[in-house]
Structures are given as C-alpha cells and as structure tokens.
PDB file of N, CA and C in Angstrom:
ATOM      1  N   UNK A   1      -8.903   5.202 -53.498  1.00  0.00           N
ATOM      2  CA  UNK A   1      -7.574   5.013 -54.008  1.00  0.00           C
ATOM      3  C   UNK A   1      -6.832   6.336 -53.921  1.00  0.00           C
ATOM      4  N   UNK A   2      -6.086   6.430 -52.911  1.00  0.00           N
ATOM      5  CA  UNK A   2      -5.820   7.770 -52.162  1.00  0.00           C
ATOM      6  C   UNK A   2      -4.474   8.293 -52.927  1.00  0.00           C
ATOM      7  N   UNK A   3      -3.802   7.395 -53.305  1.00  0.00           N
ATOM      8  CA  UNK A   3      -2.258   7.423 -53.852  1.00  0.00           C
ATOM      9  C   UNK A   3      -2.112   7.111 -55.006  1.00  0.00           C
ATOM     10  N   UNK A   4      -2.424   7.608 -55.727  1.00  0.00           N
ATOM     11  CA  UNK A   4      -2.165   7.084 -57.650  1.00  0.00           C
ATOM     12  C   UNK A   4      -0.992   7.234 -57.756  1.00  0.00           C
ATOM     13  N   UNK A   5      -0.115   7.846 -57.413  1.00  0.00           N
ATOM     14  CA  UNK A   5       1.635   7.828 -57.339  1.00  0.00           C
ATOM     15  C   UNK A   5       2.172   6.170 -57.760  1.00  0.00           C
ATOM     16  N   UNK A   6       2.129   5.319 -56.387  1.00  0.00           N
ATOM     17  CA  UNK A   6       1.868   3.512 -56.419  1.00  0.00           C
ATOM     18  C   UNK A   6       0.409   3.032 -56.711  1.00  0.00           C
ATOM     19  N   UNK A   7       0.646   2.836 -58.025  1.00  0.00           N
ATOM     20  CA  UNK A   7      -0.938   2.335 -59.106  1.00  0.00           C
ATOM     21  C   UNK A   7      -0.852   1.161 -58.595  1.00  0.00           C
ATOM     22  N   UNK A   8      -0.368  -0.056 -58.622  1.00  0.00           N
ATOM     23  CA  UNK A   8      -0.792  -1.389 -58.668  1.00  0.00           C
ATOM     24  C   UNK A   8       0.408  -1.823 -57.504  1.00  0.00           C
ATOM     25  N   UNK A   9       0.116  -1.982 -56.370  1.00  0.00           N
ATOM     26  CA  UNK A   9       0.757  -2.714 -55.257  1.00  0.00           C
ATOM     27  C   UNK A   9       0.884  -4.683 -55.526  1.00  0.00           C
ATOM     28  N   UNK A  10      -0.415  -5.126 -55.710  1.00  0.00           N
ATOM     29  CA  UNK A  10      -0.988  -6.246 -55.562  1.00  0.00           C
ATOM     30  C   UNK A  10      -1.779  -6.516 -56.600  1.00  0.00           C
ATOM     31  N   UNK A  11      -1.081  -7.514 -57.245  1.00  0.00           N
ATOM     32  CA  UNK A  11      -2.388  -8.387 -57.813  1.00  0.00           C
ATOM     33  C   UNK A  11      -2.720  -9.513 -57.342  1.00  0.00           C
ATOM     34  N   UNK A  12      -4.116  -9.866 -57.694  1.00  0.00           N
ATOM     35  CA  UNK A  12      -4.487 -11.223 -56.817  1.00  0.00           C
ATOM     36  C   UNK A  12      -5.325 -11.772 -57.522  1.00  0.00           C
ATOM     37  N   UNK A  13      -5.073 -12.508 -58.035  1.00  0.00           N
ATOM     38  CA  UNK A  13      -5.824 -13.383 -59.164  1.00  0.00           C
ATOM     39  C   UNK A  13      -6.293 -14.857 -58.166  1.00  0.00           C
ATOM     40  N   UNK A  14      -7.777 -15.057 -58.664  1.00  0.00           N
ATOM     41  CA  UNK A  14      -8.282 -16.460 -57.833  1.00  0.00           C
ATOM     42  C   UNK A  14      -9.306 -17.071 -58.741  1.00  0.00           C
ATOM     43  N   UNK A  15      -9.614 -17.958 -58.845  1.00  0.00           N
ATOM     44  CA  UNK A  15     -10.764 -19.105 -59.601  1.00  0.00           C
ATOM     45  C   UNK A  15     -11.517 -19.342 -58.304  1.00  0.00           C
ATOM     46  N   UNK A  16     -12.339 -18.938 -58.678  1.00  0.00           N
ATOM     47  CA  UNK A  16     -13.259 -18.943 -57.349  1.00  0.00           C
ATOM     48  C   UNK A  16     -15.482 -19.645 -58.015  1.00  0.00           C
ATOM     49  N   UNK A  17     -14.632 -20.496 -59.515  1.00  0.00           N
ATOM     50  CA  UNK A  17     -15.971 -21.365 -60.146  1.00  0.00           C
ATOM     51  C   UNK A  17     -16.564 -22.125 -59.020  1.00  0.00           C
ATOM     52  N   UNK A  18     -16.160 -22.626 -58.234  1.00  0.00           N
ATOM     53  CA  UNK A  18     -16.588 -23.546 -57.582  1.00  0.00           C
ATOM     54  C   UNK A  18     -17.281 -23.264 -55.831  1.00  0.00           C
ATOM     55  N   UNK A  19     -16.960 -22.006 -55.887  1.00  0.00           N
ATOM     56  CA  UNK A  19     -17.481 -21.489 -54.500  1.00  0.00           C
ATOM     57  C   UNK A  19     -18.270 -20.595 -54.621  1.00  0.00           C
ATOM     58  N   UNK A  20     -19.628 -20.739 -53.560  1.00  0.00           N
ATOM     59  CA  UNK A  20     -20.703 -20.862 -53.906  1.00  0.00           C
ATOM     60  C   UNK A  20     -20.415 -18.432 -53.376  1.00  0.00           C
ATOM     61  N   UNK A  21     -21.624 -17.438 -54.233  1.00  0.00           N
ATOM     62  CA  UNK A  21     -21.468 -16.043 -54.646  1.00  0.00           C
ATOM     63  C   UNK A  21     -20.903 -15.516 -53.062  1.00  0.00           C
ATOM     64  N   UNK A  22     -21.791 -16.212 -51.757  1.00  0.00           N
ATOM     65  CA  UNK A  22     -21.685 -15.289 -50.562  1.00  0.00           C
ATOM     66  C   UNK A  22     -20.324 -15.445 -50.212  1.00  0.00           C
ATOM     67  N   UNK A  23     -19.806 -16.886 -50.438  1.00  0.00           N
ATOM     68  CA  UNK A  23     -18.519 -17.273 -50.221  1.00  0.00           C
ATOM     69  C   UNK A  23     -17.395 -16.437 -50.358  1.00  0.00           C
ATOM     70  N   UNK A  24     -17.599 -16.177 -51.974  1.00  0.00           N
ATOM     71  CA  UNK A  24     -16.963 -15.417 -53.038  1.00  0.00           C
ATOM     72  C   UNK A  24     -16.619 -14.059 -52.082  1.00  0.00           C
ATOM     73  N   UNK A  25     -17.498 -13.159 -52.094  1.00  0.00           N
ATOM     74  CA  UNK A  25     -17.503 -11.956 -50.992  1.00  0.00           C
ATOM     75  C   UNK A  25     -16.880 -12.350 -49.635  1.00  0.00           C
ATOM     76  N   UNK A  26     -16.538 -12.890 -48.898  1.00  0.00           N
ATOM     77  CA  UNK A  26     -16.045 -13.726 -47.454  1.00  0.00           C
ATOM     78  C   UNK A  26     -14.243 -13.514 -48.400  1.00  0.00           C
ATOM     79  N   UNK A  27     -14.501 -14.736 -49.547  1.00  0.00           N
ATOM     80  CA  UNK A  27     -12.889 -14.597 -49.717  1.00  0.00           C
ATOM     81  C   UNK A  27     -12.384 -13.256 -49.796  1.00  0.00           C
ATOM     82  N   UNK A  28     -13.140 -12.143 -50.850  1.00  0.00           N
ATOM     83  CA  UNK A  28     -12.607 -11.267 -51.300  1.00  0.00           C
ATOM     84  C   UNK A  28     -11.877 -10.618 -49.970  1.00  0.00           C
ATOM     85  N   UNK A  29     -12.811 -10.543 -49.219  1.00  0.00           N
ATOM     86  CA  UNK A  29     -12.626  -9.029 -47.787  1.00  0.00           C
ATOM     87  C   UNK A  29     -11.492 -10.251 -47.066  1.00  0.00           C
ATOM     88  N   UNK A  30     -10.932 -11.486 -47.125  1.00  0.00           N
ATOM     89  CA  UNK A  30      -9.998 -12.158 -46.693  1.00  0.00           C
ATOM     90  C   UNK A  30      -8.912 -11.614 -47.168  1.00  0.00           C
ATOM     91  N   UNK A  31      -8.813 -11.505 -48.821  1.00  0.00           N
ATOM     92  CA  UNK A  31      -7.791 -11.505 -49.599  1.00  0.00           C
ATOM     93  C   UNK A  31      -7.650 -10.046 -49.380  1.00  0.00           C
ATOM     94  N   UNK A  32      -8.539  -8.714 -49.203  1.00  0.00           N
ATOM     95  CA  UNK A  32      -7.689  -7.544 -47.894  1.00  0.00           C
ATOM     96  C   UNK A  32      -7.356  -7.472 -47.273  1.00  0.00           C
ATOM     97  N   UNK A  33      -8.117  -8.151 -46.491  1.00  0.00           N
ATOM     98  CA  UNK A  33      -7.129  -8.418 -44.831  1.00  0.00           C
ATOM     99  C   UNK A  33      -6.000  -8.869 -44.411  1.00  0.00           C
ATOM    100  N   UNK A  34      -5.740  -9.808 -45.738  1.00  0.00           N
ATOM    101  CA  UNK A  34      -4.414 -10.241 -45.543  1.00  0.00           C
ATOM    102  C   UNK A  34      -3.098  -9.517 -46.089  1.00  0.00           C
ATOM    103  N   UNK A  35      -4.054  -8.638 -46.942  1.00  0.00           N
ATOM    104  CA  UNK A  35      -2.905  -7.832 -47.765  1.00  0.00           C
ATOM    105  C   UNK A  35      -2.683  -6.400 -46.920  1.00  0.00           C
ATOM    106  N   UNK A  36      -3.540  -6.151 -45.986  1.00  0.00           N
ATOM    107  CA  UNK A  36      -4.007  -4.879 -45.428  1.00  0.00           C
ATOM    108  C   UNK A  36      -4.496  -3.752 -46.202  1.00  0.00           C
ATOM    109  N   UNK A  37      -5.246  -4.127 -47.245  1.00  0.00           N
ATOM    110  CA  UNK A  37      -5.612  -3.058 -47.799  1.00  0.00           C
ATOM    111  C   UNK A  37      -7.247  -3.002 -47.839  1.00  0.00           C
ATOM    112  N   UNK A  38      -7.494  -1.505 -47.841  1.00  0.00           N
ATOM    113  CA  UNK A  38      -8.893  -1.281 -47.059  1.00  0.00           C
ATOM    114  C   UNK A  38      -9.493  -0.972 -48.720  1.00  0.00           C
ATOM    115  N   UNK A  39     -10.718  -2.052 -48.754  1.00  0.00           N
ATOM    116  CA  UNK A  39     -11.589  -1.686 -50.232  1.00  0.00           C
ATOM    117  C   UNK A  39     -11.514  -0.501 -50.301  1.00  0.00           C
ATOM    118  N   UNK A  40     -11.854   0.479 -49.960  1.00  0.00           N
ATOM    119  CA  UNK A  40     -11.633   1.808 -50.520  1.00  0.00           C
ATOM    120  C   UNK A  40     -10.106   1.928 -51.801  1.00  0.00           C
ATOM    121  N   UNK A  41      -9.063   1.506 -51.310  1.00  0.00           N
ATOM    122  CA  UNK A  41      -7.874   1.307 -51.867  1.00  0.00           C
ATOM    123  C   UNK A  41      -7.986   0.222 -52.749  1.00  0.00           C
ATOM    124  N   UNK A  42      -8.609  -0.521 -52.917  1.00  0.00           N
ATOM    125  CA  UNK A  42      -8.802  -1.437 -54.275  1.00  0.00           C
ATOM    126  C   UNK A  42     -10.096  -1.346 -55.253  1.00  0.00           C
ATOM    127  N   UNK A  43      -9.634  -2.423 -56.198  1.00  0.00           N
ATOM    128  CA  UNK A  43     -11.106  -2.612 -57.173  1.00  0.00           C
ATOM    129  C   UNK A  43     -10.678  -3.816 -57.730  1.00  0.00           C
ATOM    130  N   UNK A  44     -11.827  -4.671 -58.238  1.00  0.00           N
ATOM    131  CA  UNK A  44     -11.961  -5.925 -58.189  1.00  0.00           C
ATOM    132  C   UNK A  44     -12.650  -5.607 -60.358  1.00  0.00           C
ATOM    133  N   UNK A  45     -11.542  -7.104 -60.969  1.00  0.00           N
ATOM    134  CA  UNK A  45     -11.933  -7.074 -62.480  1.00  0.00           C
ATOM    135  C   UNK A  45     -12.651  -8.364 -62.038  1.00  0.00           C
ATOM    136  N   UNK A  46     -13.934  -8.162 -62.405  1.00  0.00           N
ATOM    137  CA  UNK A  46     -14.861  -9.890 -62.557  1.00  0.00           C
ATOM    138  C   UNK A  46     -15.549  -9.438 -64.094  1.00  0.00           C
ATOM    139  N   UNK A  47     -15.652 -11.056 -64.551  1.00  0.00           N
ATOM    140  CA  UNK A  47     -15.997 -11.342 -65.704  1.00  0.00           C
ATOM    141  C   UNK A  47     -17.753 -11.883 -65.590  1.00  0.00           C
ATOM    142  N   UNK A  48     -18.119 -12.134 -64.296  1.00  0.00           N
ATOM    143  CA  UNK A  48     -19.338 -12.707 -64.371  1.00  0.00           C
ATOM    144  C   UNK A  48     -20.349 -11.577 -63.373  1.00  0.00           C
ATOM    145  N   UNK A  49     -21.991 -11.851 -63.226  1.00  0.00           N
ATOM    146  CA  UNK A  49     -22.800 -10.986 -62.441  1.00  0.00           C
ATOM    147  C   UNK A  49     -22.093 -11.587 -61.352  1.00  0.00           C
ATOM    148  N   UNK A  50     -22.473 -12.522 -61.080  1.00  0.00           N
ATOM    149  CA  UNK A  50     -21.958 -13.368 -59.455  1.00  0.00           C
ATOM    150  C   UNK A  50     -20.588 -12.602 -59.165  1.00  0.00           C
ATOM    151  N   UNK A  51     -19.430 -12.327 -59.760  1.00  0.00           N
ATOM    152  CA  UNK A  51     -18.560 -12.083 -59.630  1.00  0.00           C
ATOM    153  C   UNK A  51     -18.495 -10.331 -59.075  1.00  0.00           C
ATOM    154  N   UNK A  52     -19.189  -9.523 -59.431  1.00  0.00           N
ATOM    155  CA  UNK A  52     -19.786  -8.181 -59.601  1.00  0.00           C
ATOM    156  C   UNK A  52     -20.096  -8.102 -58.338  1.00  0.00           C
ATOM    157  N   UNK A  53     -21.164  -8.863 -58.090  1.00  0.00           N
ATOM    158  CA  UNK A  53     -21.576  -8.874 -56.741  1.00  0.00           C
ATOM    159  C   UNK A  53     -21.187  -9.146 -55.584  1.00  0.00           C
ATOM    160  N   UNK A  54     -20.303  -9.851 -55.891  1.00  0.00           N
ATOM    161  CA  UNK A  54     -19.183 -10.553 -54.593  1.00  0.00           C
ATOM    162  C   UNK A  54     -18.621  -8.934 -54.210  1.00  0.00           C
ATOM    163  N   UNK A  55     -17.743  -8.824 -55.576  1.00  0.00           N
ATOM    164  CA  UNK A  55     -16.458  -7.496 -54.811  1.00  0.00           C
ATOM    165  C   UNK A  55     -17.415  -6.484 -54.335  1.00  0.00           C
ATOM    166  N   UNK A  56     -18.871  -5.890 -54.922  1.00  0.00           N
ATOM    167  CA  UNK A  56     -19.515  -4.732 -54.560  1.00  0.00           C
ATOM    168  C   UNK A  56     -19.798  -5.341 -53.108  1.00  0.00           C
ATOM    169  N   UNK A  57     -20.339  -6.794 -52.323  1.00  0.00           N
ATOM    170  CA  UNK A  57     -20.644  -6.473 -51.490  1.00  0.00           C
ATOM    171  C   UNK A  57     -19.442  -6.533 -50.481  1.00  0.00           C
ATOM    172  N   UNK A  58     -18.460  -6.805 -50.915  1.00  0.00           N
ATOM    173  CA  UNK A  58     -17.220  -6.999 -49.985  1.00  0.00           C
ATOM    174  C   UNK A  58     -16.656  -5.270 -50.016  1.00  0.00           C
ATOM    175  N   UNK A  59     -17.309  -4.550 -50.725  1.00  0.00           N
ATOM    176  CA  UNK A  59     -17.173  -2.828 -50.518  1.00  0.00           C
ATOM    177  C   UNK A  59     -16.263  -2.230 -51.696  1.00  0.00           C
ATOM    178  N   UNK A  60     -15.996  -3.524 -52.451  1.00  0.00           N
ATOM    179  CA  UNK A  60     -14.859  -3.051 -53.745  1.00  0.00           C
ATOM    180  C   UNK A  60     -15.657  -2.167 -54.678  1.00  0.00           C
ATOM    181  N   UNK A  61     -14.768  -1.529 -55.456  1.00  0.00           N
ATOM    182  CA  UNK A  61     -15.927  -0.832 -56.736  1.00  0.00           C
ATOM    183  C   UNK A  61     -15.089  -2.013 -58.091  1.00  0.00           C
ATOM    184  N   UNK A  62     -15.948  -2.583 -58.742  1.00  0.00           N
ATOM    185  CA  UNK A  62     -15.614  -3.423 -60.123  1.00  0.00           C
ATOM    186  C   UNK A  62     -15.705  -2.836 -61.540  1.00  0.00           C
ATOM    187  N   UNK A  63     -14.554  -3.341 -62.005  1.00  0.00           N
ATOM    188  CA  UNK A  63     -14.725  -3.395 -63.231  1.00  0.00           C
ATOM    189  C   UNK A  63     -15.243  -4.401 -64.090  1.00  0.00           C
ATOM    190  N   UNK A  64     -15.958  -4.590 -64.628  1.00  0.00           N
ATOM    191  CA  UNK A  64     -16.711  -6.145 -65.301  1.00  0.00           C
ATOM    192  C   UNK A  64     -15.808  -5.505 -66.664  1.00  0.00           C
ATOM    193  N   UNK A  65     -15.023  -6.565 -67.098  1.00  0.00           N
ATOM    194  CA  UNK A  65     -15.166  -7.073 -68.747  1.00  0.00           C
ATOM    195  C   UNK A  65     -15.297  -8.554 -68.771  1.00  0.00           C
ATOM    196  N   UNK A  66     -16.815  -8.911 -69.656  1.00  0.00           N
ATOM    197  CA  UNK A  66     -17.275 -10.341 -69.849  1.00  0.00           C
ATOM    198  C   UNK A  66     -16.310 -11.174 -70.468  1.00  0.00           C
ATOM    199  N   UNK A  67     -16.392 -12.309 -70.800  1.00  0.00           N
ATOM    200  CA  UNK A  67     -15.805 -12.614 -71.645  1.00  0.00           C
ATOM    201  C   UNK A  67     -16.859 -13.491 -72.571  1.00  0.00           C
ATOM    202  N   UNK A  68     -16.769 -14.335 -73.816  1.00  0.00           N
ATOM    203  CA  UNK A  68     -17.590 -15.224 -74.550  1.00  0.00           C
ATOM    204  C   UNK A  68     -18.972 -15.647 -74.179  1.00  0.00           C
ATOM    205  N   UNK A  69     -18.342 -16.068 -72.842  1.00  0.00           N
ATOM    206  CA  UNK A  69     -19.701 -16.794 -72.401  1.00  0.00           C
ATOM    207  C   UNK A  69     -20.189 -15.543 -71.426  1.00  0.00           C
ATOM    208  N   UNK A  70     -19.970 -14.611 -70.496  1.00  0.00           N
ATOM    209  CA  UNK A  70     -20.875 -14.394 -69.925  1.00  0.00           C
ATOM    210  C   UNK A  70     -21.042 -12.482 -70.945  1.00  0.00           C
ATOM    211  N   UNK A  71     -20.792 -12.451 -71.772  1.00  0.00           N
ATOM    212  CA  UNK A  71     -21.069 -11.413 -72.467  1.00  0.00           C
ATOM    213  C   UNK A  71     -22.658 -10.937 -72.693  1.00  0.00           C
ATOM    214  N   UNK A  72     -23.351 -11.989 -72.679  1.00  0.00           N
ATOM    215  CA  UNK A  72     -25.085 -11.552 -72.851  1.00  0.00           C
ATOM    216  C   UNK A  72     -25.166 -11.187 -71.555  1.00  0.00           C
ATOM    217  N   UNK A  73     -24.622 -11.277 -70.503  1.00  0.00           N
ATOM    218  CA  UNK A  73     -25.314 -11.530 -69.084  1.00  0.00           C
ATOM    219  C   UNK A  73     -25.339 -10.268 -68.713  1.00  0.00           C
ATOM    220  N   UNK A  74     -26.449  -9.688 -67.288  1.00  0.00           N
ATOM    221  CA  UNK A  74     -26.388  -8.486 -66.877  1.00  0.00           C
ATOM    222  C   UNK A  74     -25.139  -7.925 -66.265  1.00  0.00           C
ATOM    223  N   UNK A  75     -24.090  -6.829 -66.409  1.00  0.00           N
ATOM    224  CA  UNK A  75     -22.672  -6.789 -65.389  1.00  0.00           C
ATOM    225  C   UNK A  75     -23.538  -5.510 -64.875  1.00  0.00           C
ATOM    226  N   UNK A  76     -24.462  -4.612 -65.556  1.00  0.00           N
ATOM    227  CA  UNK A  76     -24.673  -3.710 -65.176  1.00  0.00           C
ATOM    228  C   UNK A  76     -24.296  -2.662 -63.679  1.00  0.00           C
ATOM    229  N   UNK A  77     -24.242  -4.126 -62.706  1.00  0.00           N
ATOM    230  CA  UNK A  77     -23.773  -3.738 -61.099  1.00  0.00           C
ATOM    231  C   UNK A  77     -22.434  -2.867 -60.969  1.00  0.00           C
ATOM    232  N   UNK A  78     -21.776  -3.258 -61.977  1.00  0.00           N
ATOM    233  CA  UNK A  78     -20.258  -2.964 -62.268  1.00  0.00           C
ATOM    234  C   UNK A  78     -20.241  -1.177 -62.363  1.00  0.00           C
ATOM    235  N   UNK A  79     -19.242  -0.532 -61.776  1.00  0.00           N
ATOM    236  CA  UNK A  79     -19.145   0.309 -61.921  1.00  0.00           C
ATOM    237  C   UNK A  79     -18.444   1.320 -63.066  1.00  0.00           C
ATOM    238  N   UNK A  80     -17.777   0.143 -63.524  1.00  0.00           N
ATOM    239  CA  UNK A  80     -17.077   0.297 -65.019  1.00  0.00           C
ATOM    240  C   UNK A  80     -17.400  -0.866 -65.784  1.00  0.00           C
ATOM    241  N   UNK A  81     -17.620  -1.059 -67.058  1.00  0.00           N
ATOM    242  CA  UNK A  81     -17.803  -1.808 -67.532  1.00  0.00           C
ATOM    243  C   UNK A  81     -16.863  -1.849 -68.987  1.00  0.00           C
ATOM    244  N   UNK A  82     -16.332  -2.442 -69.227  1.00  0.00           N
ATOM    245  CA  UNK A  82     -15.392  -2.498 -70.283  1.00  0.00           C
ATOM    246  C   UNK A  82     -15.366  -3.728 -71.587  1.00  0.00           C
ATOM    247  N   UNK A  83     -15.336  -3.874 -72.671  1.00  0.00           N
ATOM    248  CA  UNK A  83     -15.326  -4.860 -73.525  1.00  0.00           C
ATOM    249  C   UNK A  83     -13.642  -6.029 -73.743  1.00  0.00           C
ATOM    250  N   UNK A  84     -12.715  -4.629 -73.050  1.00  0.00           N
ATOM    251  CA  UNK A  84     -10.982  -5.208 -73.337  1.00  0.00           C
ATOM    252  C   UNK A  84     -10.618  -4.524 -72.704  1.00  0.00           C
ATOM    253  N   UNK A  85     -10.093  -4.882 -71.614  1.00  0.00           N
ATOM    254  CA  UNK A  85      -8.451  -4.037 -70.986  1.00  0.00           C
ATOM    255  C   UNK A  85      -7.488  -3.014 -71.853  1.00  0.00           C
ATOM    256  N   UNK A  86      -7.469  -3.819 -73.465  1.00  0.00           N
ATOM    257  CA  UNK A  86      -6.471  -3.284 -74.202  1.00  0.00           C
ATOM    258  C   UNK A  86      -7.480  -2.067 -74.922  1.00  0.00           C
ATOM    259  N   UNK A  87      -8.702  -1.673 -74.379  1.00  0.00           N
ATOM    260  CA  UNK A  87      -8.893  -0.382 -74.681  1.00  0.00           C
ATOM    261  C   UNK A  87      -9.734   0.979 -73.994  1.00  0.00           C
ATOM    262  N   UNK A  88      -8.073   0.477 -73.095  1.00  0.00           N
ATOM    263  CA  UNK A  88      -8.695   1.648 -71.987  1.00  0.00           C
ATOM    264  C   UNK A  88      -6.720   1.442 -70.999  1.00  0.00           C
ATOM    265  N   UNK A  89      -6.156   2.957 -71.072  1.00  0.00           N
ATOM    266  CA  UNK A  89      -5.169   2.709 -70.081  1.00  0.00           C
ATOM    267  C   UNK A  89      -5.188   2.569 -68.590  1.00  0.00           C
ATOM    268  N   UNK A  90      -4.357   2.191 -68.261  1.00  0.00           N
ATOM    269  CA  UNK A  90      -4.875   2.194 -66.517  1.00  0.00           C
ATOM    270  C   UNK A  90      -4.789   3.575 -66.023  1.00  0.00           C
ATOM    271  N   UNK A  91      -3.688   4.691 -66.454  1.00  0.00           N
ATOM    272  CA  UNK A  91      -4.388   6.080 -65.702  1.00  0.00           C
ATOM    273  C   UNK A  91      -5.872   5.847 -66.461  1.00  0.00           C
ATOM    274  N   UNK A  92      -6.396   5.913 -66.998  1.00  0.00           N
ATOM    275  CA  UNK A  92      -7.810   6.261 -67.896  1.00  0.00           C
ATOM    276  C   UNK A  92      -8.184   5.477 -66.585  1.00  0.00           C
ATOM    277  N   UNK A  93      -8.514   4.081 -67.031  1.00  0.00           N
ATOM    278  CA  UNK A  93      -9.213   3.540 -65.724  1.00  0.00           C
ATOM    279  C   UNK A  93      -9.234   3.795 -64.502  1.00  0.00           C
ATOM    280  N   UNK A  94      -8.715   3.985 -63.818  1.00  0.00           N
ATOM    281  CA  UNK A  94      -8.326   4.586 -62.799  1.00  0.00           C
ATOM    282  C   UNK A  94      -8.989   5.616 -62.137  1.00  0.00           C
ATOM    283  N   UNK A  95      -8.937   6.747 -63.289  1.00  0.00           N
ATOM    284  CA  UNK A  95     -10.117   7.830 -63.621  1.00  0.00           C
ATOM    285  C   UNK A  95     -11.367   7.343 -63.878  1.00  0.00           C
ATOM    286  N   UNK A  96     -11.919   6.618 -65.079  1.00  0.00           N
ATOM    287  CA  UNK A  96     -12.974   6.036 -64.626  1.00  0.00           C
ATOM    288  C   UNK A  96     -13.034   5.615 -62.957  1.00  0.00           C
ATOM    289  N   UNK A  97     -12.532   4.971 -62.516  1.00  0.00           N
ATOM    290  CA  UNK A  97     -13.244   3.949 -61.139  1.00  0.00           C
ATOM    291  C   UNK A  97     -13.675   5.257 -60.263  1.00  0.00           C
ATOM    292  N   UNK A  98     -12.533   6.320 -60.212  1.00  0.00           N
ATOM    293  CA  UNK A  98     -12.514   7.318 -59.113  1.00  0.00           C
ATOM    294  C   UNK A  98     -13.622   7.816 -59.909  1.00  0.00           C
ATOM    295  N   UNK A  99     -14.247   8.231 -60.934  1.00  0.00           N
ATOM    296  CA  UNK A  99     -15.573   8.935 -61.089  1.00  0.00           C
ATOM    297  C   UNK A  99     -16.369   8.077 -60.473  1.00  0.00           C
ATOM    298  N   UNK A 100     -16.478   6.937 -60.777  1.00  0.00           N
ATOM    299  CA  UNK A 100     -17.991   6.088 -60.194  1.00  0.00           C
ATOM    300  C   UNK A 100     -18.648   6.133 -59.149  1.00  0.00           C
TER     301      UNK A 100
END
C-alpha cells in the first residue's frame, strides 16, 4: 500500500456463504483485476478461517474481526486480528497491516 495519501479507493463488499473456499480466492484476485489493483495495494476484512484463507491465498494481507458465531474459531492466519473496527482507526490500521 504504496500511497496512504488515497486510503480507501474501493470498497467491495460480497457474500460469498455459498461458494465453495478455492472459489472464494478465484473471486477475490477477479474482484482486482477488475478494479486494477495489485494485492500488494489492498487488504481483505473476513469474519471467518475460510474467509482468511481465501484473501491470503489470493496474495491479500487480512484483517479478521469474527463476529458471534465464528468468534471461537481459529483467524489466527489473519495478519491483523481485531475484536471491532470501532477500536482501532484506519491510519492505526493501516499501520498495523504495513507492519505485518
């Protein structure tokens, strides 16, 4: 993330329950390509392991915050891991991801 100047170009929000983890990774590196932006320049918020694993293998670095249900589960993969958005700013985050 070469330009912190323009923080958030794109958001891209998807429900992706129903498609099966390798899939998941296929869409993600779609949903760059179409935007032209090279994983290096993004990071991916998933709430589940499956989800973790998709953006890491599509080359994203993730942030996991669980939610209810997948809160016991391992996010560990995640390179940030967070409990709430609302406690952590996005310069902060940001900084986190670029340490990871």
């Amino acid at each position: 993330m070469q330009n912190t100047q323009r923080v958030v170009d794109y958001i891209v929000a998807s429900r992706f329950e129903d498609i099966p983890a390798k899939a998941r990774t296929v869409a993600k590196g779609a949903m760059l390509d179409c935007l032209g932006v090279a994983a290096s320049d993004a990071f991916a918020i998933e709430d589940s392991p499956n989800g973790v694993m998709a953006a890491k293998r599509a080359g994203l670095r993730c942030v996991a915050i669980p939610n209810s249900i997948t809160a016991r589960l391992d996010l560990t993969g995640a390179d940030v891991l967070l409990r709430s958005l609302a406690e952590i700013t996005l310069a902060d985050l940001l900084k986190k991801i670029e340490a990871a």
